[in-house]
N, C-alpha and C. Protein backbone atom coordinates (compact mmCIF):
# COMPACT_ATOMS: atom_id res chain seq x y z
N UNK A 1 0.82 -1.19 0.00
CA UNK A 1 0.00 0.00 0.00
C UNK A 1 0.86 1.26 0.00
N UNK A 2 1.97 1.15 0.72
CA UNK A 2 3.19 2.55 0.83
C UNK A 2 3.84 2.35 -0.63
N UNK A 3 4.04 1.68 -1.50
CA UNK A 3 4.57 1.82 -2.70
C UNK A 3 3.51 2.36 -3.50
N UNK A 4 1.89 2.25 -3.21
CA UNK A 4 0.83 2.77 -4.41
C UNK A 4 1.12 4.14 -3.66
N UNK A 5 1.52 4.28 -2.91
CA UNK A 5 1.03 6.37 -2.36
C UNK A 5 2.25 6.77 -3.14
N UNK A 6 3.10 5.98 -2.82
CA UNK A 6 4.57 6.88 -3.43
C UNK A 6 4.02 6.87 -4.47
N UNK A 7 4.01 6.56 -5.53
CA UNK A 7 4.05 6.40 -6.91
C UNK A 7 3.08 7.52 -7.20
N UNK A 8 1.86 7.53 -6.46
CA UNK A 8 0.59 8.23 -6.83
C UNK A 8 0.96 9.57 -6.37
N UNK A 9 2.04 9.73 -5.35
CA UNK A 9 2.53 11.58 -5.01
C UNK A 9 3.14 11.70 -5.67
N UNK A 10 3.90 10.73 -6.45
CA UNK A 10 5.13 11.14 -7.51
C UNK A 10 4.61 11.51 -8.76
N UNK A 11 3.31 10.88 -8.69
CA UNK A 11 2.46 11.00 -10.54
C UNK A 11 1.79 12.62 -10.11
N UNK A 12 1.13 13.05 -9.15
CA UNK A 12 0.03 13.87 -8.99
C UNK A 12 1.44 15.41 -8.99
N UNK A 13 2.19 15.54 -8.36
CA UNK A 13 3.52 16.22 -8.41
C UNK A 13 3.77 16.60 -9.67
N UNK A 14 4.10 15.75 -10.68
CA UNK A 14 4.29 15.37 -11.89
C UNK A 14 3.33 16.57 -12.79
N UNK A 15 1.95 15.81 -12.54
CA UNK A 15 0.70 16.13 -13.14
C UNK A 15 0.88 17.86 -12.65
N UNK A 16 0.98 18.08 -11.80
CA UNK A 16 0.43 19.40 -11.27
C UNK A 16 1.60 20.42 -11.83
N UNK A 17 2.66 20.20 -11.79
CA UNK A 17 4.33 20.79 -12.51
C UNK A 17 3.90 21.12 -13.92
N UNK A 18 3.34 20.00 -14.92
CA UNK A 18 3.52 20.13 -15.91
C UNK A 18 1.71 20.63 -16.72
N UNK A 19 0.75 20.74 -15.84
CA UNK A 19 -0.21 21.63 -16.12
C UNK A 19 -0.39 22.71 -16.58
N UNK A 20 0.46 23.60 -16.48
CA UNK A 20 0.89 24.53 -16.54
C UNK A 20 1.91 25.04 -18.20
N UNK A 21 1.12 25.66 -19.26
CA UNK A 21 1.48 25.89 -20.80
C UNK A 21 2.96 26.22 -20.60
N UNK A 22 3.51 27.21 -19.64
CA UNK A 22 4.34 27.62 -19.67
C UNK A 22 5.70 27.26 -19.31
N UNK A 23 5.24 26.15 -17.70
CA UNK A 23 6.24 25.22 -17.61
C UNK A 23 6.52 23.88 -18.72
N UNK A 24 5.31 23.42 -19.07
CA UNK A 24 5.18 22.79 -20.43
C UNK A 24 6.84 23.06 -21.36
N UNK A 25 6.42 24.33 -21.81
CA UNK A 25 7.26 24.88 -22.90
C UNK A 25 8.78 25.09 -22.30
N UNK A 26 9.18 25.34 -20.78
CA UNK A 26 10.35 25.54 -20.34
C UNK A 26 10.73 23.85 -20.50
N UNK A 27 10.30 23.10 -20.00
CA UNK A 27 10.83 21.09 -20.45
C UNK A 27 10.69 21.11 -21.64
N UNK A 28 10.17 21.54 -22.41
CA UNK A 28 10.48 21.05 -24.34
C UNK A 28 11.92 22.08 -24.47
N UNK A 29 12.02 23.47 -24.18
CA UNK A 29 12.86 24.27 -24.40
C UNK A 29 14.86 23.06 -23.70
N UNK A 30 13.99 22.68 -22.60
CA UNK A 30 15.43 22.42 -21.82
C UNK A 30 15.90 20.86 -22.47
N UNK A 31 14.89 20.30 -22.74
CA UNK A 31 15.26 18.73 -23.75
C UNK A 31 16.06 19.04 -24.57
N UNK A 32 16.11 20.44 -25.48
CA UNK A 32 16.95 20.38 -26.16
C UNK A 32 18.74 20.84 -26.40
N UNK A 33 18.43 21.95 -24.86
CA UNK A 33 19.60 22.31 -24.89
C UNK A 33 19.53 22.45 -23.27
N UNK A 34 20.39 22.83 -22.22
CA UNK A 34 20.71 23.39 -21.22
C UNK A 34 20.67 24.94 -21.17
N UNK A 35 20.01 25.55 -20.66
CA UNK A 35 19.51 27.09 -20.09
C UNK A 35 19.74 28.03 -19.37
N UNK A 36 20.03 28.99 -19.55
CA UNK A 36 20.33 29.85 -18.05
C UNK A 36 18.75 30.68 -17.66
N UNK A 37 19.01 30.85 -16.51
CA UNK A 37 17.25 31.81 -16.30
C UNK A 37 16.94 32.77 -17.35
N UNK A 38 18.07 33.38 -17.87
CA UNK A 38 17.92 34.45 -18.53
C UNK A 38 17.43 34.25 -20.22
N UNK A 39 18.40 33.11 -20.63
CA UNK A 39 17.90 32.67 -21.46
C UNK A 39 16.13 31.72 -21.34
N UNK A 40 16.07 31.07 -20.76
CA UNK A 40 14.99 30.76 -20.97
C UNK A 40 13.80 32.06 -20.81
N UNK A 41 13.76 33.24 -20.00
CA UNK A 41 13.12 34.46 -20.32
C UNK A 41 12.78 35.28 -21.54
N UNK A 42 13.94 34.83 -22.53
CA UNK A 42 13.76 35.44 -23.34
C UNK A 42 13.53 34.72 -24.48
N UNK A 43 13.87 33.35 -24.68
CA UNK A 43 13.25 32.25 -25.09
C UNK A 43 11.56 32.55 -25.34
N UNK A 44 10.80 32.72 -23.66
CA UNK A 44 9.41 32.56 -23.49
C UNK A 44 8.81 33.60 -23.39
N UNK A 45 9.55 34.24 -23.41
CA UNK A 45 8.99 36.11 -22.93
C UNK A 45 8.45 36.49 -22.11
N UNK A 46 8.81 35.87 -20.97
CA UNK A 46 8.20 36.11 -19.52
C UNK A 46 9.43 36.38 -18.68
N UNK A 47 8.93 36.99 -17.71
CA UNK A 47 9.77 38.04 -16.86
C UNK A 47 10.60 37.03 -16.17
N UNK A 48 11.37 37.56 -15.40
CA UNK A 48 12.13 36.54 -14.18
C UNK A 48 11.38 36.08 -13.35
N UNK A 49 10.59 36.86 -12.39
CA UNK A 49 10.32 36.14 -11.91
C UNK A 49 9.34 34.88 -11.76
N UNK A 50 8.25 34.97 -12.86
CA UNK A 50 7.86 34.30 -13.49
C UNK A 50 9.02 32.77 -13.80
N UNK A 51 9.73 33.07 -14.71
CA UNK A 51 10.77 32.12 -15.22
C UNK A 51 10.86 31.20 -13.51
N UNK A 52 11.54 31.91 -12.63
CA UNK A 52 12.25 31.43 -11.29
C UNK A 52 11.01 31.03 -10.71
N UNK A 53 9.69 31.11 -10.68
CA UNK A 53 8.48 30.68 -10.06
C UNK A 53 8.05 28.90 -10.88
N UNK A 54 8.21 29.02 -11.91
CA UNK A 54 8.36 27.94 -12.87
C UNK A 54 8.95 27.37 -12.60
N UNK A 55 10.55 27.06 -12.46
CA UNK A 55 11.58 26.26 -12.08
C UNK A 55 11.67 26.09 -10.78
N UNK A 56 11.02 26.20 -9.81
CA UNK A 56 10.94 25.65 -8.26
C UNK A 56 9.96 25.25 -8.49
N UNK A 57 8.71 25.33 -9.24
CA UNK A 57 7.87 23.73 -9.07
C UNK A 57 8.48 22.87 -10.24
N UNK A 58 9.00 22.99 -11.04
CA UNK A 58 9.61 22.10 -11.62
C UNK A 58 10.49 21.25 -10.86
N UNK A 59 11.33 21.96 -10.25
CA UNK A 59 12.91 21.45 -9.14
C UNK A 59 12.12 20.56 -8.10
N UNK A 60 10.70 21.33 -7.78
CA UNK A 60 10.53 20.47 -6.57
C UNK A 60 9.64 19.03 -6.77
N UNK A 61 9.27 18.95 -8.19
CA UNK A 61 8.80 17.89 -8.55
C UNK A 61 9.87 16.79 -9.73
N UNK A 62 10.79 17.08 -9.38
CA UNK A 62 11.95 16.55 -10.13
C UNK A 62 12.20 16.36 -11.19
N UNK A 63 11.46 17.30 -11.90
CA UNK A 63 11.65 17.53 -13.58
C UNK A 63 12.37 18.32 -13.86
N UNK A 64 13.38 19.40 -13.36
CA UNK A 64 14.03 20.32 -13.47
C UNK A 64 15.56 20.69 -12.77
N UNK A 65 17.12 19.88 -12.93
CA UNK A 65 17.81 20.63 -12.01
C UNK A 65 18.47 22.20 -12.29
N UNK A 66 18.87 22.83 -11.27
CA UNK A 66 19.27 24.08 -11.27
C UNK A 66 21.09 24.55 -10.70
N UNK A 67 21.60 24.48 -11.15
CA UNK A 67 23.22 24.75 -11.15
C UNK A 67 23.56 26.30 -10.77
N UNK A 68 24.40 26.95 -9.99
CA UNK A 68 24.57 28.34 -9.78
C UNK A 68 25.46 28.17 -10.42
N UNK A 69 26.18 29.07 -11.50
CA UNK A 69 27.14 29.40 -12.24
C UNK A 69 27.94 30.57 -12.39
N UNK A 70 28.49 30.97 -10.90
CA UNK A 70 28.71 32.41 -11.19
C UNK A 70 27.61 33.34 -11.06
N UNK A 71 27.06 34.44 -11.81
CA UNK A 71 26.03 35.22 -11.19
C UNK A 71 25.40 34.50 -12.42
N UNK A 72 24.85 32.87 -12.98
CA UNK A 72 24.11 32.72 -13.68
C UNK A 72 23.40 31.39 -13.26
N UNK A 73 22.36 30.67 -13.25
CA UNK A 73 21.57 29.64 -12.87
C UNK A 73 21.25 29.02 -13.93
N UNK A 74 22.03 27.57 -14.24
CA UNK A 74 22.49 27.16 -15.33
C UNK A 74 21.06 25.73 -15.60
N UNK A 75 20.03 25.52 -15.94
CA UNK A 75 18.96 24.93 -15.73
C UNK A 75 19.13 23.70 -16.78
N UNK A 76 18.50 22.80 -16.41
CA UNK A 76 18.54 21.37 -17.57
C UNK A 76 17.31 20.07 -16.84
N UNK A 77 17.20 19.33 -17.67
CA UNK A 77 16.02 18.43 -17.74
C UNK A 77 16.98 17.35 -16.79
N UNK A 78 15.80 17.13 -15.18
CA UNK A 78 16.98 16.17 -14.47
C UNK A 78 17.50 14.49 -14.77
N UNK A 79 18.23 14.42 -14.81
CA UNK A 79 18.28 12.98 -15.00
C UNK A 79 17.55 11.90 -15.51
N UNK A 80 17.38 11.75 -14.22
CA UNK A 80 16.16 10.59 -13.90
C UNK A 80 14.78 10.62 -14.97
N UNK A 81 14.31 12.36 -15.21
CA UNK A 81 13.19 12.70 -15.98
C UNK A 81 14.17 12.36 -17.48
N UNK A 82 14.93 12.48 -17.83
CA UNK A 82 15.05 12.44 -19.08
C UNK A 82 15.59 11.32 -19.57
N UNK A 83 15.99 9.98 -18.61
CA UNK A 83 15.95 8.60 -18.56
C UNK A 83 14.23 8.18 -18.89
N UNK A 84 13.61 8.65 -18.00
CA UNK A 84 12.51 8.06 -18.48
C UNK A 84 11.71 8.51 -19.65
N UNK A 85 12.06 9.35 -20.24
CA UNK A 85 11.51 10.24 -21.72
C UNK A 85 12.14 9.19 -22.59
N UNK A 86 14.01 8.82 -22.50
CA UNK A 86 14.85 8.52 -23.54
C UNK A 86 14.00 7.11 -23.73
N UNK A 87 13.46 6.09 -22.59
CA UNK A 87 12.45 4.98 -22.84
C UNK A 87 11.98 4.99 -23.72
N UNK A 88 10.76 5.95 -24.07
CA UNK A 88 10.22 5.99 -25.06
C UNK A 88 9.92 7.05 -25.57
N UNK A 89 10.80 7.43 -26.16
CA UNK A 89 11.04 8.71 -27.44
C UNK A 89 10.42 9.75 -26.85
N UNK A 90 10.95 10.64 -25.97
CA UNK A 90 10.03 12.15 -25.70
C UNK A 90 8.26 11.29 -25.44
N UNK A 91 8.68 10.29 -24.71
CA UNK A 91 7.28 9.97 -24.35
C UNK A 91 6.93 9.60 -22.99
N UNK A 92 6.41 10.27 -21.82
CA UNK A 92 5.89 10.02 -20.55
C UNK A 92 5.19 9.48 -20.24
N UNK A 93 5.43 8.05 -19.69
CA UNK A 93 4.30 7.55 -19.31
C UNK A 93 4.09 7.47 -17.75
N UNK A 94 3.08 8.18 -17.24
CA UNK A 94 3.06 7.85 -15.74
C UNK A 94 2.57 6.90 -14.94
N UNK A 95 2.00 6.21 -15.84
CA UNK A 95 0.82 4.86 -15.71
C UNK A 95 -0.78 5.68 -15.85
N UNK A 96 -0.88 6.60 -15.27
CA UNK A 96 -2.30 7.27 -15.35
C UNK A 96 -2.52 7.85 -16.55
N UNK A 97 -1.54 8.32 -17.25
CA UNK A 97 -1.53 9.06 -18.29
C UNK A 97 -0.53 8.88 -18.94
N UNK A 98 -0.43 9.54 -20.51
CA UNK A 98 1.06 9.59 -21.00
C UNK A 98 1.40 11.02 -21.58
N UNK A 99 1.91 11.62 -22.30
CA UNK A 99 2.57 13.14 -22.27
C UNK A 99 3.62 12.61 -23.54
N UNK A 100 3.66 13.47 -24.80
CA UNK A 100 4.22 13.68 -25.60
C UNK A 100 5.16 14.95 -25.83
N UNK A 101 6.35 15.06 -25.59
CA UNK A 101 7.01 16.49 -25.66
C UNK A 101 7.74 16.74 -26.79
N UNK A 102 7.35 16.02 -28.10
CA UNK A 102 7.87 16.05 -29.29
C UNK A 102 6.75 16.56 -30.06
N UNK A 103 5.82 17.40 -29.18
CA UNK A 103 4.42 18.11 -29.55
C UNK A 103 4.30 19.37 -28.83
N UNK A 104 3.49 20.37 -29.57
CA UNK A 104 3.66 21.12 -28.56
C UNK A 104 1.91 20.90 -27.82
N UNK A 105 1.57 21.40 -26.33
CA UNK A 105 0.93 21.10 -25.57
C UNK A 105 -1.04 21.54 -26.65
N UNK A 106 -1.60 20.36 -26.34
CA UNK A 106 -3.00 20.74 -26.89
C UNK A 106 -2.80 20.14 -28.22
N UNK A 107 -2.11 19.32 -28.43
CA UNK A 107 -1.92 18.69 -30.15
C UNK A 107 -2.29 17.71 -30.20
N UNK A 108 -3.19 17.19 -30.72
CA UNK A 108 -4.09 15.89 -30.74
C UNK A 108 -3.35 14.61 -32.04
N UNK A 109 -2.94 13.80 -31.46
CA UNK A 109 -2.53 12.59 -32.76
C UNK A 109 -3.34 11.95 -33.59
């Protein structure tokens, strides 16, 4: 029963991070390259703090790590999240759902 909760805080975390059009577009942006805050701002055209509000629910749902670089915050798709994408091609499966990021968000197959 303690392995269905984990899994189900880890999916709902997940779900709730990536709801969001804009964090959406910061994980397609970072799949392809590694980011600094600044760049991804101007990438999306949203302000900083915006950008930095995005990437702490990302960070805290483990789709996102964050590197200090000098006076720059060097951002990339974490590990673990992009092990389980490389599975199946830019494809998420959480068991409840699945998530395509070789689309952009609202694109029907």
């Amino acid at each position: 029963m303690a392995a269905d909760k984990v899994r189900t805080d880890g999916c709902v975390s997940m779900l709730k991070a990536l709801a969001d059009e804009n964090r959406w577009r910061i994980v397609q942006a970072l799949l392809k390259k590694p980011m600094t805050v600044g760049e991804i701002c101007d990438f999306l055209d949203l302000s900083q703090y915006n950008v930095s509000k995005h990437l702490r629910i990302l960070r805290e749902a483990g789709i996102v790590v964050a590197e200090k670089d000098g006076k720059y915050v060097q951002c990339d798709v974490a590990p673990r999240f992009r092990e389980r994408l490389a599975r199946n091609r830019h494809v998420l499966d959480l068991g409840c759902c699945t998530f395509r990021f070789d689309r952009s968000p609202g694109t029907l197959q």
